[in-house]
Protein backbone atom coordinates (compact mmCIF):
# COMPACT_ATOMS: atom_id res chain seq x y z
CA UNK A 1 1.31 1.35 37.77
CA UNK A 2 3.10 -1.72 38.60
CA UNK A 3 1.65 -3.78 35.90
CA UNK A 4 3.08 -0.87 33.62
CA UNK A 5 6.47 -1.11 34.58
CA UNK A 6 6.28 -5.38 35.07
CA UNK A 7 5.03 -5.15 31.31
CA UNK A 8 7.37 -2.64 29.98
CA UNK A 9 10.18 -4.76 31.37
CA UNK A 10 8.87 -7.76 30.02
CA UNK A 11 8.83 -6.46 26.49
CA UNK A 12 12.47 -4.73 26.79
CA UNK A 13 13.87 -8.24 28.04
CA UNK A 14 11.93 -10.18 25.24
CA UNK A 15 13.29 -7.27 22.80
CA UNK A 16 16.84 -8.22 23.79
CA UNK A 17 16.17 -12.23 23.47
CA UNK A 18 15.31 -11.38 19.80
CA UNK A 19 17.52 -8.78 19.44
CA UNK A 20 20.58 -11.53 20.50
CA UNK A 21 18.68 -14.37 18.47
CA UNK A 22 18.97 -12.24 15.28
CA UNK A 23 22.79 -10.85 16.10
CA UNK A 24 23.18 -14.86 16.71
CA UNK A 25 22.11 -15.82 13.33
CA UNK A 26 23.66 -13.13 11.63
CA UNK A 27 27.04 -14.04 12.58
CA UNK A 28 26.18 -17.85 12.40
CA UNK A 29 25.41 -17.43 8.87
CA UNK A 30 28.10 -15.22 7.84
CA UNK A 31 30.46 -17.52 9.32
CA UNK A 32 28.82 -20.73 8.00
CA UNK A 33 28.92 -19.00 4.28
CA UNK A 34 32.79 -17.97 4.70
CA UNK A 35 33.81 -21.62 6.39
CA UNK A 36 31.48 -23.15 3.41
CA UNK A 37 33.00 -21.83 0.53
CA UNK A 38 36.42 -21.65 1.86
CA UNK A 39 36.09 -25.67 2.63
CA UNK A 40 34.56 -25.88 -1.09
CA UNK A 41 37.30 -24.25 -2.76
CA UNK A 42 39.59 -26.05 -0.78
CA UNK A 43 37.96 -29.58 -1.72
CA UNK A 44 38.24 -28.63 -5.98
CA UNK A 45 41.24 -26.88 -5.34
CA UNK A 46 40.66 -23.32 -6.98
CA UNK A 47 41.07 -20.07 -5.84
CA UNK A 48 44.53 -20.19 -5.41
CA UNK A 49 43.99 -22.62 -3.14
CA UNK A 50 47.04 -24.70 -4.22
CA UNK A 51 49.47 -21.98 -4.02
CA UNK A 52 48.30 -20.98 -0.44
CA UNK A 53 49.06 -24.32 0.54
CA UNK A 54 51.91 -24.71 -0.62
CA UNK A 55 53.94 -21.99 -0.41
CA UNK A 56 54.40 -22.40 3.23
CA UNK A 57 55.33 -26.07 2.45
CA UNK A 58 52.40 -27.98 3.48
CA UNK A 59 52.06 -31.35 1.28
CA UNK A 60 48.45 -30.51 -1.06
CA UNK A 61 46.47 -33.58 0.52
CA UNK A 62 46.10 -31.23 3.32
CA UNK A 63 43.68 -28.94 1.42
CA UNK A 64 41.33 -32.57 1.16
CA UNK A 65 41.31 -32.83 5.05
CA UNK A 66 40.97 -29.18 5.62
CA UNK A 67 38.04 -28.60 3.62
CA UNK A 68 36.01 -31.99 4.59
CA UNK A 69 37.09 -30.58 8.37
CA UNK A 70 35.21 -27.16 7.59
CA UNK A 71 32.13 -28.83 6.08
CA UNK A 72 31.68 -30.98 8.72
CA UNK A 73 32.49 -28.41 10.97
CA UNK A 74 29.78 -25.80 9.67
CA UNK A 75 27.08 -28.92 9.68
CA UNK A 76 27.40 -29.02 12.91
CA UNK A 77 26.94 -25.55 14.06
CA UNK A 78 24.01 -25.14 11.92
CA UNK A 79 21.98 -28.05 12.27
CA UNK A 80 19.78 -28.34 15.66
CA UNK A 81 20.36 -29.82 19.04
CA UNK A 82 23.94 -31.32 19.83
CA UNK A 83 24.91 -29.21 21.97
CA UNK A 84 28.33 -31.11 22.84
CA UNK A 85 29.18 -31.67 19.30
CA UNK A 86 28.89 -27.71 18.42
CA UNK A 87 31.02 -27.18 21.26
CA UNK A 88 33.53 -29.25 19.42
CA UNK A 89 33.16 -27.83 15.92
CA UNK A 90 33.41 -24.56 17.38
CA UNK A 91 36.70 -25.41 19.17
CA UNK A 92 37.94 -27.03 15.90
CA UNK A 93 37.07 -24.24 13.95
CA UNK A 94 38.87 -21.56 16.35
CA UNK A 95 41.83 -23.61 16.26
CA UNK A 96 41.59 -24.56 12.51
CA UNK A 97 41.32 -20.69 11.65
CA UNK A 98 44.20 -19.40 13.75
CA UNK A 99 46.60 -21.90 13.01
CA UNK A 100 46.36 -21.42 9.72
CA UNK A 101 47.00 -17.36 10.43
CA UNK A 102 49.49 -18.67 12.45
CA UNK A 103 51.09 -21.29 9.48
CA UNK A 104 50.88 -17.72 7.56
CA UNK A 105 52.85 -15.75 10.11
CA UNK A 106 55.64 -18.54 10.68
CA UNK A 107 56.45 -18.86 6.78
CA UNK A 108 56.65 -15.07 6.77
CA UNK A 109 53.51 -15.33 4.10
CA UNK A 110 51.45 -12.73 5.07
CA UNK A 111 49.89 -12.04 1.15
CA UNK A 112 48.73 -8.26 -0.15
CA UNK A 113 48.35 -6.25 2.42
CA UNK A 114 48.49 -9.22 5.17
CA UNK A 115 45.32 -10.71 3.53
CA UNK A 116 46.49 -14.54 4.51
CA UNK A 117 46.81 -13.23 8.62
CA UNK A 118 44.06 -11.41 8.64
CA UNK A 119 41.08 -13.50 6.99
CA UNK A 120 41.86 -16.37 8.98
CA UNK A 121 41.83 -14.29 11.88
CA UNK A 122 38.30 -12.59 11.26
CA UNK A 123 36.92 -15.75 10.76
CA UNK A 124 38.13 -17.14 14.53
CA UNK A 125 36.73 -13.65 15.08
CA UNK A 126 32.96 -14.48 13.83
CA UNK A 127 33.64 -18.13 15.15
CA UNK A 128 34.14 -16.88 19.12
CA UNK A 129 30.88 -14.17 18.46
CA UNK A 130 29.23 -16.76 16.96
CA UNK A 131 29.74 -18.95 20.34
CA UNK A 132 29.34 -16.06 22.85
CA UNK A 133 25.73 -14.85 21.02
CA UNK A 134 24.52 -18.96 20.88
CA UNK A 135 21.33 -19.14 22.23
CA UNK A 136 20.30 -21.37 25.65
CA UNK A 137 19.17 -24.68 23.43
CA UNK A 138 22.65 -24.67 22.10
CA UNK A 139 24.21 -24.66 25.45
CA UNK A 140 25.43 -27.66 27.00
């Protein structure tokens, strides 16, 4: 009977390894698409990229350091090992994402329906689950 249980809690611990693995990478993903293409857009300046910028009175060189910062950024989260260095790009990231809500908030810019606050904000959002879900080999 022991053996039962031993193995039945074996395969209900390895269940929730691959359960967090997949939640992990599911996040990681979303969040490396969102940071991607927002750091793309930002780079050839479309979208409405220009106007975000600035109409809260930031000069429009910014969008060129902001978007290389996001690329970067997701490159490092993604690719393997480096632990320190995704500690790093997550940090940057968090602080990248709400200080731009924050830039928002401040000029009193808060868009339709307070779509400049809150995107930012759900992004920091998938940034700190993407962090709290990482897996041990991306630990420092």
């Amino acid at each position: 009977m022991n053996k039962v249980i031993g193995a039945e809690t074996t395969a209900k611990v390895e269940t929730q390894i691959q359960g967090k693995l997949i939640a992990y990478w599911s996040v990681t993903l979303l969040l490396a698409v969102s940071i991607t293409l927002s750091g793309i857009g930002q780079l050839m300046r479309i979208g409405g990229n220009v106007e975000l910028v600035t109409s809260i009175g930031y000069p429009l060189y910014i969008t060129t350091i902001l978007g290389n910062w996001k690329i970067l950024g997701v490159i490092a989260i993604i690719v393997p090992r480096f632990p320190r260095l995704k500690e790093w790009a997550h940090a940057g990231l968090f602080f990248l994402m709400t200080g731009a809500a924050l830039s928002h908030a401040l000029a009193d810019d808060f868009g339709d329906y307070g779509f400049h606050f809150i995107l930012p904000l759900s992004y920091a959002a998938l940034n700190i689950a993407s962090w709290a879900l990482r897996p041990e080999s991306r630990k420092l």
